[in-house]
PDB file of N, CA and C in Angstrom:
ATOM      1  N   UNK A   1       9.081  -1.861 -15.701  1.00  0.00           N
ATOM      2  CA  UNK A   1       8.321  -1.723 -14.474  1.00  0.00           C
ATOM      3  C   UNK A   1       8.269  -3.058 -13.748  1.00  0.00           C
ATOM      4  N   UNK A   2       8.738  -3.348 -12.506  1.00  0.00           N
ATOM      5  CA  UNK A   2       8.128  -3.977 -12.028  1.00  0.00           C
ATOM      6  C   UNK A   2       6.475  -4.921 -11.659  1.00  0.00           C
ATOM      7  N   UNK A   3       6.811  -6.040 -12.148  1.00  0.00           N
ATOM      8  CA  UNK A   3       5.189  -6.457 -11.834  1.00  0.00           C
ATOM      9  C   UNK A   3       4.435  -6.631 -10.560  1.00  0.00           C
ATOM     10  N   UNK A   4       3.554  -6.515 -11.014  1.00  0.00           N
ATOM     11  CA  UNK A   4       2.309  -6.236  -9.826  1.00  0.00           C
ATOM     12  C   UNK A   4       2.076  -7.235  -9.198  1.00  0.00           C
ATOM     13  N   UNK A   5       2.119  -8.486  -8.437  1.00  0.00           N
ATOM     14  CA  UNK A   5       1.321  -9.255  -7.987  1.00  0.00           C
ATOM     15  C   UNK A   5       0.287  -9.167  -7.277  1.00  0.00           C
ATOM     16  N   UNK A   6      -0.959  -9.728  -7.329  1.00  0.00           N
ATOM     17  CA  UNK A   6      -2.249  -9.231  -6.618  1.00  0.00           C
ATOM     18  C   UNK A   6      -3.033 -10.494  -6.631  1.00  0.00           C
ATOM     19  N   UNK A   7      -3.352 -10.608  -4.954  1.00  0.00           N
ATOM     20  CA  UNK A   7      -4.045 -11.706  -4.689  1.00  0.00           C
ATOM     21  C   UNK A   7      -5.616 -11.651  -4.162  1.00  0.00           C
ATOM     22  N   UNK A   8      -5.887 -12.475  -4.390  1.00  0.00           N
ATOM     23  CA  UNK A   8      -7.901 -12.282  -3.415  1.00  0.00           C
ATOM     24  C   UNK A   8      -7.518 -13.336  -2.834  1.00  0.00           C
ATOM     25  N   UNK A   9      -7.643 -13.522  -1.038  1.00  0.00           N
ATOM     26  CA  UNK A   9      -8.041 -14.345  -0.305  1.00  0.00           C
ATOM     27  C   UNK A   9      -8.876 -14.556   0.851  1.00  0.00           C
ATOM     28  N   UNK A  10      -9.695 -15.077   0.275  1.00  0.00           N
ATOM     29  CA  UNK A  10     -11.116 -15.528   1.410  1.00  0.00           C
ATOM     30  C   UNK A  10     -12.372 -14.200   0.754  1.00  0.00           C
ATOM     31  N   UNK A  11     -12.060 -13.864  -0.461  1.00  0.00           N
ATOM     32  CA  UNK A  11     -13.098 -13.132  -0.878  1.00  0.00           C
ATOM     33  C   UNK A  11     -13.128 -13.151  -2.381  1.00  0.00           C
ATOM     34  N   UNK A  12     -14.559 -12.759  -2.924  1.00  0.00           N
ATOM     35  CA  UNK A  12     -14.321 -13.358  -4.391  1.00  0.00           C
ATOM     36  C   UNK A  12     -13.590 -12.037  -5.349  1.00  0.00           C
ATOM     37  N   UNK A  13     -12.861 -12.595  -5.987  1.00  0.00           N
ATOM     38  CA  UNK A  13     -12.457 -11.678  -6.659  1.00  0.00           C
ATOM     39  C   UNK A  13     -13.000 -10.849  -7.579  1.00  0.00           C
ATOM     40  N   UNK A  14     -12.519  -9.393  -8.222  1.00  0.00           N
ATOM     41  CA  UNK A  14     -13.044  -8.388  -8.268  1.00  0.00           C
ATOM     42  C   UNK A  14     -12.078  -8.012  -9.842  1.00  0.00           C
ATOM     43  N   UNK A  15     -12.400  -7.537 -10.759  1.00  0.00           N
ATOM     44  CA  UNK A  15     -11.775  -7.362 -11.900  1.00  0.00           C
ATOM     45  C   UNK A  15     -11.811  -5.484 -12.091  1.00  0.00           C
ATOM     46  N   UNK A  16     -12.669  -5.161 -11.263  1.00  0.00           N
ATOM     47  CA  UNK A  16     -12.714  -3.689 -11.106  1.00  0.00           C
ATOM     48  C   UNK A  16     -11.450  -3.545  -9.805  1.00  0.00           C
ATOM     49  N   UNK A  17     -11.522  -4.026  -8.749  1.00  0.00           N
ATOM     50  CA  UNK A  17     -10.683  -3.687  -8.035  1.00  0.00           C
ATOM     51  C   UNK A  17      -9.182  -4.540  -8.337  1.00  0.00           C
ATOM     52  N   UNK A  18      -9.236  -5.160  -9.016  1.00  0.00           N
ATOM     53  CA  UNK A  18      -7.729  -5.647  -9.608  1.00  0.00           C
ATOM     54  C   UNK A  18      -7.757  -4.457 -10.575  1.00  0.00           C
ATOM     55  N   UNK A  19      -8.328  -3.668 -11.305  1.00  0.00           N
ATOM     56  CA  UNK A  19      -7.974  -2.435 -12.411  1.00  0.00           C
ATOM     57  C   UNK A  19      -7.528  -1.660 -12.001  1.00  0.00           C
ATOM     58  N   UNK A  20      -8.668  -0.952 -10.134  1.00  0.00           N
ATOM     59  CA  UNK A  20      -8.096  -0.050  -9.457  1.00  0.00           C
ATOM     60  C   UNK A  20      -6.472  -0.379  -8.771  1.00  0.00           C
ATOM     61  N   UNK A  21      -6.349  -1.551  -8.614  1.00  0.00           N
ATOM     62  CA  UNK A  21      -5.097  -2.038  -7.595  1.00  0.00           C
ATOM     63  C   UNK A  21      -4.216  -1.744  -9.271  1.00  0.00           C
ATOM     64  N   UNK A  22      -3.861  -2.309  -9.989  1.00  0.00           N
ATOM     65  CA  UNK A  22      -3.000  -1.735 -11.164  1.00  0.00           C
ATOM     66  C   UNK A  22      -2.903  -0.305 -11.663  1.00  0.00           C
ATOM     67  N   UNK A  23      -4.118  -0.279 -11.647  1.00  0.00           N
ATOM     68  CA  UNK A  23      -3.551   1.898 -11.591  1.00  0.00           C
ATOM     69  C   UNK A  23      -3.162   2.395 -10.894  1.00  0.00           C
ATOM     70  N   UNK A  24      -3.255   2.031  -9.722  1.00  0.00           N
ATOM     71  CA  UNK A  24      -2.659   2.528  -8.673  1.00  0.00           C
ATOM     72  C   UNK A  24      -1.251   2.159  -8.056  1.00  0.00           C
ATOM     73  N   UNK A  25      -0.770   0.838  -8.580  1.00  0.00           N
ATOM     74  CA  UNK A  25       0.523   0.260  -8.415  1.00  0.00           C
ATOM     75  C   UNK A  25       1.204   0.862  -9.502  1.00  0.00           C
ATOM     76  N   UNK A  26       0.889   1.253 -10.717  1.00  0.00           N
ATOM     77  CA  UNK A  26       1.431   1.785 -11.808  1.00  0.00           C
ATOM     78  C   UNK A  26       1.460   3.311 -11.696  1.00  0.00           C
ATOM     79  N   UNK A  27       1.371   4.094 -10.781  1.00  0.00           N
ATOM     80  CA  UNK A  27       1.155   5.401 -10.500  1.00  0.00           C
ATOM     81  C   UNK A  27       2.270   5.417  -9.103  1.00  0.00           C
ATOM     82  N   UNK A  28       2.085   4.354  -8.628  1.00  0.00           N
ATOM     83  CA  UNK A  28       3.430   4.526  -7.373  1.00  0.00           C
ATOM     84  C   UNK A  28       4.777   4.052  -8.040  1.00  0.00           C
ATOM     85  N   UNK A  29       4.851   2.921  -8.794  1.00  0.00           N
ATOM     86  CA  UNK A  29       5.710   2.943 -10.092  1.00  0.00           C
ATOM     87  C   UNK A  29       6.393   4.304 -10.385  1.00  0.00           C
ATOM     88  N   UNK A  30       5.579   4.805 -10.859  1.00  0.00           N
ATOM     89  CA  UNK A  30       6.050   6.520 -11.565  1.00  0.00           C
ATOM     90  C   UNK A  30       6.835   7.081 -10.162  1.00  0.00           C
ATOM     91  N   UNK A  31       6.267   6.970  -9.083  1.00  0.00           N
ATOM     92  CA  UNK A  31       6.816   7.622  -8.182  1.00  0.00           C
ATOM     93  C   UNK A  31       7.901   7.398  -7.646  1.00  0.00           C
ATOM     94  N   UNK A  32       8.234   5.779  -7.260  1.00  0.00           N
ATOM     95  CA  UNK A  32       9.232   5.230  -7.186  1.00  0.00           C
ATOM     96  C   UNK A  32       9.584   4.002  -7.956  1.00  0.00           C
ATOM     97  N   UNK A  33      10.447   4.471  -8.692  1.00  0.00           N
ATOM     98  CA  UNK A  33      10.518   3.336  -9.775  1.00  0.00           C
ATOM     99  C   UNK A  33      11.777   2.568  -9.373  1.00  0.00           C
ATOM    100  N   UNK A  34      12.491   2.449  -8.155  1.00  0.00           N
ATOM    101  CA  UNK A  34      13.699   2.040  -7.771  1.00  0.00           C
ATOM    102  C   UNK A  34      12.876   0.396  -6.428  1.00  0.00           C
ATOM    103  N   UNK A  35      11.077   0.450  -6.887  1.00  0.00           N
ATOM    104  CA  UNK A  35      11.059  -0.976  -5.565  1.00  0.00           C
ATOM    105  C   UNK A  35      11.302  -2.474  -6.427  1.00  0.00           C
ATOM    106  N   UNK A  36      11.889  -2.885  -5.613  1.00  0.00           N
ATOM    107  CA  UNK A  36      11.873  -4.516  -6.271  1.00  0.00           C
ATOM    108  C   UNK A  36      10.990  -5.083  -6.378  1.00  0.00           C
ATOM    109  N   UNK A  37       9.799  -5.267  -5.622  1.00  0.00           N
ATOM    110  CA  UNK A  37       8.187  -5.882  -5.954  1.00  0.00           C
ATOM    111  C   UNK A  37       7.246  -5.229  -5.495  1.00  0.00           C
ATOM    112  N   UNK A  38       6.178  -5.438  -5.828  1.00  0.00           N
ATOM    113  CA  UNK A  38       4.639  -4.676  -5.304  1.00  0.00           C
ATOM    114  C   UNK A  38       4.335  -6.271  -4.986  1.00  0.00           C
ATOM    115  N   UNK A  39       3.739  -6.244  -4.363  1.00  0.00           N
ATOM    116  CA  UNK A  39       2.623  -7.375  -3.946  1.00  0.00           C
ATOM    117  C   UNK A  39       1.319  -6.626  -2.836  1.00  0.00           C
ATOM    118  N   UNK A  40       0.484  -7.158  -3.851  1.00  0.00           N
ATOM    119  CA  UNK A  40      -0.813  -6.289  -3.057  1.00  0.00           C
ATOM    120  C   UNK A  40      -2.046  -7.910  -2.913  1.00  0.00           C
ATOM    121  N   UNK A  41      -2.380  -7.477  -1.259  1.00  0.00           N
ATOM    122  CA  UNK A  41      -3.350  -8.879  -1.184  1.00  0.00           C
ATOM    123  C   UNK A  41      -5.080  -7.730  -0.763  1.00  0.00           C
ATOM    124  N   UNK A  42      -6.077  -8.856  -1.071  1.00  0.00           N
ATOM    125  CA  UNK A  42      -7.008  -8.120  -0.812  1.00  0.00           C
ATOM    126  C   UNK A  42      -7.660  -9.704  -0.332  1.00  0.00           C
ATOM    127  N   UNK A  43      -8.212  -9.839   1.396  1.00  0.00           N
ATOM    128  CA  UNK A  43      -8.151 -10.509   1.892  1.00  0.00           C
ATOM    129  C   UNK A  43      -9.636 -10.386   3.510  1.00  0.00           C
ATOM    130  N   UNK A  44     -10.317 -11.166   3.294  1.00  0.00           N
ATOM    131  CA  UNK A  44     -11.121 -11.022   4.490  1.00  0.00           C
ATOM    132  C   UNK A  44      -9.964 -11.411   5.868  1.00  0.00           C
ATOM    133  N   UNK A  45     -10.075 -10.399   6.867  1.00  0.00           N
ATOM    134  CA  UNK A  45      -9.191 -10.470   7.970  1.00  0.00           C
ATOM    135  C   UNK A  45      -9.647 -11.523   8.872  1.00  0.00           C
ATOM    136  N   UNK A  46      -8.961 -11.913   9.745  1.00  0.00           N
ATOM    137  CA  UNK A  46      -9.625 -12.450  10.809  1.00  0.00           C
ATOM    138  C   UNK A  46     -10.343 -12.109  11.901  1.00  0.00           C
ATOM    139  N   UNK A  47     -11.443 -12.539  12.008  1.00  0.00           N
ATOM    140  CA  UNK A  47     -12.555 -11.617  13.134  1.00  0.00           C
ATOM    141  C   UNK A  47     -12.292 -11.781  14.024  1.00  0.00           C
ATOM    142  N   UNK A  48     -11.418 -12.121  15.067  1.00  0.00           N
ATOM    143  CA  UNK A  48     -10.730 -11.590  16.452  1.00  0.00           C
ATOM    144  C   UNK A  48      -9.864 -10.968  16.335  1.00  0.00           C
ATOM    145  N   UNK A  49      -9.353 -10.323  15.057  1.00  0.00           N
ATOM    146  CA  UNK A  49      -8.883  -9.505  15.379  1.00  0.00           C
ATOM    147  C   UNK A  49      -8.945  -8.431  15.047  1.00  0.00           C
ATOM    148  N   UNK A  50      -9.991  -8.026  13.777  1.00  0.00           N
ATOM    149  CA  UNK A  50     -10.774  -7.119  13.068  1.00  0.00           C
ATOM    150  C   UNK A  50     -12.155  -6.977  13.107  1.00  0.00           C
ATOM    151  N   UNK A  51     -12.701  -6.699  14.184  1.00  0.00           N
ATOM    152  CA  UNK A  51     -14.037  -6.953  14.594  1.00  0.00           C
ATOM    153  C   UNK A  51     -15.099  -5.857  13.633  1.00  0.00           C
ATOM    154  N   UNK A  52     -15.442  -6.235  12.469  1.00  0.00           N
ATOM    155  CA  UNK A  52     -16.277  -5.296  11.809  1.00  0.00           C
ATOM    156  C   UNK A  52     -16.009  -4.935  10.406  1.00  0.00           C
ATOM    157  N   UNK A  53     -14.916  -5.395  10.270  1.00  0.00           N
ATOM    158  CA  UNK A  53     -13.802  -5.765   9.077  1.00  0.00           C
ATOM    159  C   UNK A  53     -13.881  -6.750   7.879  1.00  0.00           C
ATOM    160  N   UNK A  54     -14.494  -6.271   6.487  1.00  0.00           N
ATOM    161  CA  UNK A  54     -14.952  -7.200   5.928  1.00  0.00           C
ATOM    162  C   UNK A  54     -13.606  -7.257   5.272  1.00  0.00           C
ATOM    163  N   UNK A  55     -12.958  -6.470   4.873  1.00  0.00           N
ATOM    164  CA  UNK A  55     -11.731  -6.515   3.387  1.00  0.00           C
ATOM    165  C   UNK A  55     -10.691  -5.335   4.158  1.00  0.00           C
ATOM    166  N   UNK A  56      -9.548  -6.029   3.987  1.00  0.00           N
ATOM    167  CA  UNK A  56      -8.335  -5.632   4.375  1.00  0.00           C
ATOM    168  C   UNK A  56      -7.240  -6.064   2.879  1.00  0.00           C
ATOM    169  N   UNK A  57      -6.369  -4.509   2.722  1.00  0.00           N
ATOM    170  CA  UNK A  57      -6.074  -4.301   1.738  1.00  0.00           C
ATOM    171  C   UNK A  57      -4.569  -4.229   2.472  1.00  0.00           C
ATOM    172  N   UNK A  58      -3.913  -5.580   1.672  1.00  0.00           N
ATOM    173  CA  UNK A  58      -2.088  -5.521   2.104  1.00  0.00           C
ATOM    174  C   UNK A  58      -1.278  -5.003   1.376  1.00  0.00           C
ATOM    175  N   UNK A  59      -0.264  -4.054   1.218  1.00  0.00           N
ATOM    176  CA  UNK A  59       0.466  -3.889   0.006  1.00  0.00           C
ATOM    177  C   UNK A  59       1.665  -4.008   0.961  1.00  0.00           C
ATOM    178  N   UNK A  60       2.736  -4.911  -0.350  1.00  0.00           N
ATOM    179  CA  UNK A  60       4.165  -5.229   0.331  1.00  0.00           C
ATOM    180  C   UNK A  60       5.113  -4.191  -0.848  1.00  0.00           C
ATOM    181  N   UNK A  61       5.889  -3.256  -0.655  1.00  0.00           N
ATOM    182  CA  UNK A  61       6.973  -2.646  -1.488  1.00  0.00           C
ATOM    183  C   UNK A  61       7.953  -2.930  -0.912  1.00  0.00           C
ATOM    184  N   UNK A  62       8.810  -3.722  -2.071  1.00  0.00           N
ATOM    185  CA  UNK A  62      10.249  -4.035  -1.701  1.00  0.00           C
ATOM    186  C   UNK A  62      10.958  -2.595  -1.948  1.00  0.00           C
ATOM    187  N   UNK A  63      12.024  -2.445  -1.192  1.00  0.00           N
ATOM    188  CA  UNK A  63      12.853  -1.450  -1.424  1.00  0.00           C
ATOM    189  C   UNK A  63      14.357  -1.877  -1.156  1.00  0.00           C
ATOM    190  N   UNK A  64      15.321  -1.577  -2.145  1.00  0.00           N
ATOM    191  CA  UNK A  64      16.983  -1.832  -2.284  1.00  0.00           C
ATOM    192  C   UNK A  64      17.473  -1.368  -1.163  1.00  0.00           C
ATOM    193  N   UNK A  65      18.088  -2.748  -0.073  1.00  0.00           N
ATOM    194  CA  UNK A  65      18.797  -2.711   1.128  1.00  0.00           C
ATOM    195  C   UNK A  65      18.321  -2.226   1.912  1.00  0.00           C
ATOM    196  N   UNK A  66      16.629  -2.344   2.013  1.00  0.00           N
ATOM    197  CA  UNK A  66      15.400  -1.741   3.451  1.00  0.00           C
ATOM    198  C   UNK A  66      14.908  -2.755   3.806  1.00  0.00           C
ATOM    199  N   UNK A  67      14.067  -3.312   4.600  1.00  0.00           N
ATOM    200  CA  UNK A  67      13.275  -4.044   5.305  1.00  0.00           C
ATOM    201  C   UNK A  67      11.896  -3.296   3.866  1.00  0.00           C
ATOM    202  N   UNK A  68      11.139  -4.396   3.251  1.00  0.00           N
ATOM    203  CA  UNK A  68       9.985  -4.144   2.571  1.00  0.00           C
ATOM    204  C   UNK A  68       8.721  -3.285   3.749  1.00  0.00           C
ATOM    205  N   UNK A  69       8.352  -2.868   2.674  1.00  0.00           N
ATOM    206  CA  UNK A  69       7.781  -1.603   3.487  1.00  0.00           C
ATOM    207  C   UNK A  69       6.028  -2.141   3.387  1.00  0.00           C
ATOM    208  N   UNK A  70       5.223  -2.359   4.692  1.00  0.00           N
ATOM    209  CA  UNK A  70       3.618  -3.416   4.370  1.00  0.00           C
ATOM    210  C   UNK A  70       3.247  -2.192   4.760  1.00  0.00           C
ATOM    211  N   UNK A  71       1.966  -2.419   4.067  1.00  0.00           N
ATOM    212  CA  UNK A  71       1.082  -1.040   4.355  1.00  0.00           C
ATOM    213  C   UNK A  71      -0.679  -2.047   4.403  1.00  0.00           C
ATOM    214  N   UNK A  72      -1.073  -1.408   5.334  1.00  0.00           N
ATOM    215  CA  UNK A  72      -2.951  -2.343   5.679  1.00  0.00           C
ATOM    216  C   UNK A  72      -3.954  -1.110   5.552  1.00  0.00           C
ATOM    217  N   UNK A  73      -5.188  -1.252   4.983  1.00  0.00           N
ATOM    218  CA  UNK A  73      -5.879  -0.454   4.987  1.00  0.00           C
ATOM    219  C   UNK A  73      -7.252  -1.575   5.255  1.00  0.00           C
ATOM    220  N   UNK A  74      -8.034  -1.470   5.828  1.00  0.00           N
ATOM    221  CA  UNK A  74      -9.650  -2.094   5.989  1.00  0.00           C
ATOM    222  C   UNK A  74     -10.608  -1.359   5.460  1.00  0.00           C
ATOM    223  N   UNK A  75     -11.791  -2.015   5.083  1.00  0.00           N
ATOM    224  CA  UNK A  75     -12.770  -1.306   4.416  1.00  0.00           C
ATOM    225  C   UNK A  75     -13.703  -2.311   5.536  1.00  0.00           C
ATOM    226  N   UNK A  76     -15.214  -0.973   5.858  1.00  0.00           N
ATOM    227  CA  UNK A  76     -15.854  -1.882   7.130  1.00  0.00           C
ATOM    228  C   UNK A  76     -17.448  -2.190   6.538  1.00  0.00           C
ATOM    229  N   UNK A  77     -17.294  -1.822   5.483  1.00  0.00           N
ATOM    230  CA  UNK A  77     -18.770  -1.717   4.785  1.00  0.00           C
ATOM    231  C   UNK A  77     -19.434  -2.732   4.246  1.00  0.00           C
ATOM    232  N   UNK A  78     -18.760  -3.864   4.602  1.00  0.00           N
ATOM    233  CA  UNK A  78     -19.385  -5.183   4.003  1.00  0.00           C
ATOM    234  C   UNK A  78     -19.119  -5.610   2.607  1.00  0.00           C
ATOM    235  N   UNK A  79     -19.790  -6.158   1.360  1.00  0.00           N
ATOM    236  CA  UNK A  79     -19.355  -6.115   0.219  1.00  0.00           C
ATOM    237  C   UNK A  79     -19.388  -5.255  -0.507  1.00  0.00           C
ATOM    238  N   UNK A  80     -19.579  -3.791   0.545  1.00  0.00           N
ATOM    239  CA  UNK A  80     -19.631  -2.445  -0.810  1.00  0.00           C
ATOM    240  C   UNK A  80     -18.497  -2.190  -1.314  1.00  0.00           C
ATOM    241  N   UNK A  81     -18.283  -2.261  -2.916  1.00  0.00           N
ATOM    242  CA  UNK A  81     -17.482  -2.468  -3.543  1.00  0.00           C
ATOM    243  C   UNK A  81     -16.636  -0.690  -3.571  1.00  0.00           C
ATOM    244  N   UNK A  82     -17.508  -0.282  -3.248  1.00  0.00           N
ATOM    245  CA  UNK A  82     -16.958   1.598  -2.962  1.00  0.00           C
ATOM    246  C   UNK A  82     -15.768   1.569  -1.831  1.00  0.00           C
ATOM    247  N   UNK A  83     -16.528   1.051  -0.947  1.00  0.00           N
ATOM    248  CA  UNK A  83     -15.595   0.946   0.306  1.00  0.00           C
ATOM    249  C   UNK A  83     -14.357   0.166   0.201  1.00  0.00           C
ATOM    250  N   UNK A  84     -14.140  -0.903  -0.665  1.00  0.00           N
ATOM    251  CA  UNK A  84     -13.076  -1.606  -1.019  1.00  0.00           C
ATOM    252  C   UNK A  84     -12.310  -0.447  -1.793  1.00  0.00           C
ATOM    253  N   UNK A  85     -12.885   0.130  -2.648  1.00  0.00           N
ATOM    254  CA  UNK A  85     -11.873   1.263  -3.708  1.00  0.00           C
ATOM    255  C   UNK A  85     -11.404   2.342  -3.186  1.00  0.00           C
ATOM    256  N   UNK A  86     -12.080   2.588  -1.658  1.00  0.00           N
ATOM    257  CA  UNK A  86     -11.399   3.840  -0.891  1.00  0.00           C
ATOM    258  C   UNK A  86     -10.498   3.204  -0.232  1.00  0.00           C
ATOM    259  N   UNK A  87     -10.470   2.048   0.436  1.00  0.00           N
ATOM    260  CA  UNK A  87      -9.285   1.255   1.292  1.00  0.00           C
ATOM    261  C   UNK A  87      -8.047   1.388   0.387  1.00  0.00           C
ATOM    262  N   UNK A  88      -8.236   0.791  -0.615  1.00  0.00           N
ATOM    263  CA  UNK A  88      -7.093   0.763  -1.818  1.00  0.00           C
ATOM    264  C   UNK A  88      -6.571   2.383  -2.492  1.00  0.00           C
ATOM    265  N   UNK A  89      -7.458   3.274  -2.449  1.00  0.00           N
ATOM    266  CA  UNK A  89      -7.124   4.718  -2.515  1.00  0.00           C
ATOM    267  C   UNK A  89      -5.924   4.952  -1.254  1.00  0.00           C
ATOM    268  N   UNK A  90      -6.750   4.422   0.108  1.00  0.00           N
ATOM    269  CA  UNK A  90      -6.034   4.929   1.098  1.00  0.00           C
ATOM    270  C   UNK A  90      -4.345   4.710   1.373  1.00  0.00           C
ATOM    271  N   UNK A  91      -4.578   3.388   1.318  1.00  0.00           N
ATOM    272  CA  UNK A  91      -3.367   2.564   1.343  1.00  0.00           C
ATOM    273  C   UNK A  91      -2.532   2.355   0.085  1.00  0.00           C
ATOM    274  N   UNK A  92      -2.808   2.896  -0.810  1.00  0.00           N
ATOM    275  CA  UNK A  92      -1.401   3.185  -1.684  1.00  0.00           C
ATOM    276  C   UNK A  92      -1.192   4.506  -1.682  1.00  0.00           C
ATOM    277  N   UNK A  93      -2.167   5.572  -1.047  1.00  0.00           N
ATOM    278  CA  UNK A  93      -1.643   6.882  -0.413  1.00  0.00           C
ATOM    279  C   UNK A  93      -0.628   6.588   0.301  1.00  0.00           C
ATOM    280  N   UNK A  94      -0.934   5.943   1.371  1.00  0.00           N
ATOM    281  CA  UNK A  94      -0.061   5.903   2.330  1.00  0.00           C
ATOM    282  C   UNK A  94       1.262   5.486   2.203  1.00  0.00           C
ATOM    283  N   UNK A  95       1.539   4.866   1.414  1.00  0.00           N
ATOM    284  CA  UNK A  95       2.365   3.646   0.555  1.00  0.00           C
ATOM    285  C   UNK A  95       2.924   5.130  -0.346  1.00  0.00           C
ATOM    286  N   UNK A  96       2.767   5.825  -0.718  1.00  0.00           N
ATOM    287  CA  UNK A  96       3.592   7.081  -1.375  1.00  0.00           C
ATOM    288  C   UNK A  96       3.834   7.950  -0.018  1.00  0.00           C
ATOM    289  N   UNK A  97       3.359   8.056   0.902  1.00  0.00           N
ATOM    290  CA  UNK A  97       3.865   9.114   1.707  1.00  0.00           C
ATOM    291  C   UNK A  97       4.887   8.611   2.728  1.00  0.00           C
ATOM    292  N   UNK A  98       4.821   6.709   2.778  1.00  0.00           N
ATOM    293  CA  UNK A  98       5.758   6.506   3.504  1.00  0.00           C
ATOM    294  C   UNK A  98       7.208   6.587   2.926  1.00  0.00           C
ATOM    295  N   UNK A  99       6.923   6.518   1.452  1.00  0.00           N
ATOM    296  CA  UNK A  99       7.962   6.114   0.015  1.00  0.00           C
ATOM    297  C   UNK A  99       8.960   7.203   0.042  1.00  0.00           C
ATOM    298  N   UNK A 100       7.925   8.558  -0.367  1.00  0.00           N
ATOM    299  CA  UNK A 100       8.085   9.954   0.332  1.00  0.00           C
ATOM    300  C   UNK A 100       9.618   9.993   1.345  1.00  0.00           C
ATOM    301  N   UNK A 101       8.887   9.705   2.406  1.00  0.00           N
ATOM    302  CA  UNK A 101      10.220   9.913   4.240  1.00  0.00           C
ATOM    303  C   UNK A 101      11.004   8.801   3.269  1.00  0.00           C
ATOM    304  N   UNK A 102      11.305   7.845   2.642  1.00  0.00           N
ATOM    305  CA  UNK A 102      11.857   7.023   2.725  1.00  0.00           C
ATOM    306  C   UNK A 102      13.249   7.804   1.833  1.00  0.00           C
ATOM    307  N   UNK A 103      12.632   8.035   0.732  1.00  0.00           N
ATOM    308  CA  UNK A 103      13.536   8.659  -0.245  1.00  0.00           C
ATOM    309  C   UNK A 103      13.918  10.174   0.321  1.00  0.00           C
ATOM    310  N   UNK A 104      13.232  10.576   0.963  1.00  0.00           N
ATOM    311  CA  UNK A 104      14.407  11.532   1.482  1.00  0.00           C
ATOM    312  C   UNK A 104      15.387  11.542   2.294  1.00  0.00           C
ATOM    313  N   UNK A 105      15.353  10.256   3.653  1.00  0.00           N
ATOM    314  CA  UNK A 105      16.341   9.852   3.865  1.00  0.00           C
ATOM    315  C   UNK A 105      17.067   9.416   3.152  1.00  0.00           C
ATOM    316  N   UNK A 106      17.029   8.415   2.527  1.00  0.00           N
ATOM    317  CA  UNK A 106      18.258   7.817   1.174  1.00  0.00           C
ATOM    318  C   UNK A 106      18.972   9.160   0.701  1.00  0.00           C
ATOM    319  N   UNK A 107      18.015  10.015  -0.007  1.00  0.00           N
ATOM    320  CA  UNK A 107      18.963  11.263  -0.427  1.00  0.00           C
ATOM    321  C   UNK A 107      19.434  12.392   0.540  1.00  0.00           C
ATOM    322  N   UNK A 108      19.412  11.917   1.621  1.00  0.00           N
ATOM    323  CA  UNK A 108      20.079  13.025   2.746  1.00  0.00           C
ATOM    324  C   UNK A 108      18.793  14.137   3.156  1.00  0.00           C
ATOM    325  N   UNK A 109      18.081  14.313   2.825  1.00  0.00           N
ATOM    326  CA  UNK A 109      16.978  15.341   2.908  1.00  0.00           C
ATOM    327  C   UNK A 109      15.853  14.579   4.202  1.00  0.00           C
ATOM    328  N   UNK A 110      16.740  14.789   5.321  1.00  0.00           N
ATOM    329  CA  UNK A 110      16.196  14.245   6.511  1.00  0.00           C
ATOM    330  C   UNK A 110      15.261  15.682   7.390  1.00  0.00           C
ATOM    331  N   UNK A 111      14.258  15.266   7.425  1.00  0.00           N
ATOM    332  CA  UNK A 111      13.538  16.834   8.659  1.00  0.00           C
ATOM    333  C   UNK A 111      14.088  16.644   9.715  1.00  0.00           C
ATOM    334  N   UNK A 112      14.314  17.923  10.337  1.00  0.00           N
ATOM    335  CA  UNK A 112      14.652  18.115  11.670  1.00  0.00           C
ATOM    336  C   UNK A 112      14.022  19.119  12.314  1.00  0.00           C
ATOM    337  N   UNK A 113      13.755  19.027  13.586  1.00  0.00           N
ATOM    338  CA  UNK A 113      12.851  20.067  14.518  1.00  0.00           C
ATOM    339  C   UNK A 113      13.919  21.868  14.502  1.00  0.00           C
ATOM    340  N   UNK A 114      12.874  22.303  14.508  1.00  0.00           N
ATOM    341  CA  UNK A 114      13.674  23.687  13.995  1.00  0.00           C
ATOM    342  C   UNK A 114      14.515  23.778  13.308  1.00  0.00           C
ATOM    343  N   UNK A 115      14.738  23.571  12.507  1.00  0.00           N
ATOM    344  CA  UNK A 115      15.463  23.748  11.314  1.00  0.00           C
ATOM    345  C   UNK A 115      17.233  23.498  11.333  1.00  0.00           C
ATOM    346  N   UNK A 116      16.862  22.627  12.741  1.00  0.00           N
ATOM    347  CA  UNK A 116      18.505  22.069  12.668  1.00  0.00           C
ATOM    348  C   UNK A 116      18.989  21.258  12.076  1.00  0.00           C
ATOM    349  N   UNK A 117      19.984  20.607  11.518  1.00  0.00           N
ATOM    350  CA  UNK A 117      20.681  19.768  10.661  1.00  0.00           C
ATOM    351  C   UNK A 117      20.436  18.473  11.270  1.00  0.00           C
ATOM    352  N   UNK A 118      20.448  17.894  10.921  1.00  0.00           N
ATOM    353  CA  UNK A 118      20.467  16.120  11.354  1.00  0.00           C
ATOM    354  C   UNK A 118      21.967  16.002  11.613  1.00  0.00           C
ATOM    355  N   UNK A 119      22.091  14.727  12.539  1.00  0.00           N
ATOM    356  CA  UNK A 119      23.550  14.077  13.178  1.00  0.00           C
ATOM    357  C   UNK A 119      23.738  13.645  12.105  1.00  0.00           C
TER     358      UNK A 119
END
């Protein structure tokens, strides 16, 4: 498996949400076991440009001969540690459903509007 890297910056770190961020990197693992790195940051944003925004959740998946695929999720609840574990729910959802379109292009299994074939 690929290792996990996982950072805290500008917030104190969390040994529950580094557990949740590894189960959850180890569960997209299972899903796609073909990325070259995970790197997941968990990071207070900057307030001009996240106005309300305590913790913003980065995940980077490398993928073989793609542009790495970033995925952001925010949590707005201040230091509620709940709200950090749904950001990180969200965004490695998302992070499988983009994985999802990704691998079905690679394997030819492209959607098309009415059920026409792709070019």
């Amino acid at each position: 498996m690929t290792p996990i890297e996982i950072s805290f910056h500008g917030v104190q770190h969390s040994e529950a949400v580094e557990a949740r961020i590894r189960e959850k990197g180890e569960w997209l693992h299972r899903f796609f076991d073909r990325m070259t790195h995970l790197r997941v940051v968990v990071e207070h944003p900057h307030k001009h440009h996240n106005k309300g925004s305590e913790f913003a959740i980065k995940i980077d998946v490398g993928i073989p001969g793609k542009p790495s695929l970033i995925i952001t999720r925010e949590a707005n609840n201040g230091n509620n540690q709940q709200a950090v574990m749904v950001a990180v729910n969200e965004a490695f959802d998302a992070a499988r459903r983009q994985l999802l379109d990704i691998t079905d292009k690679m394997s030819g299994n492209v959607k098309t509007l009415r059920g026409g074939k792709s070019p």
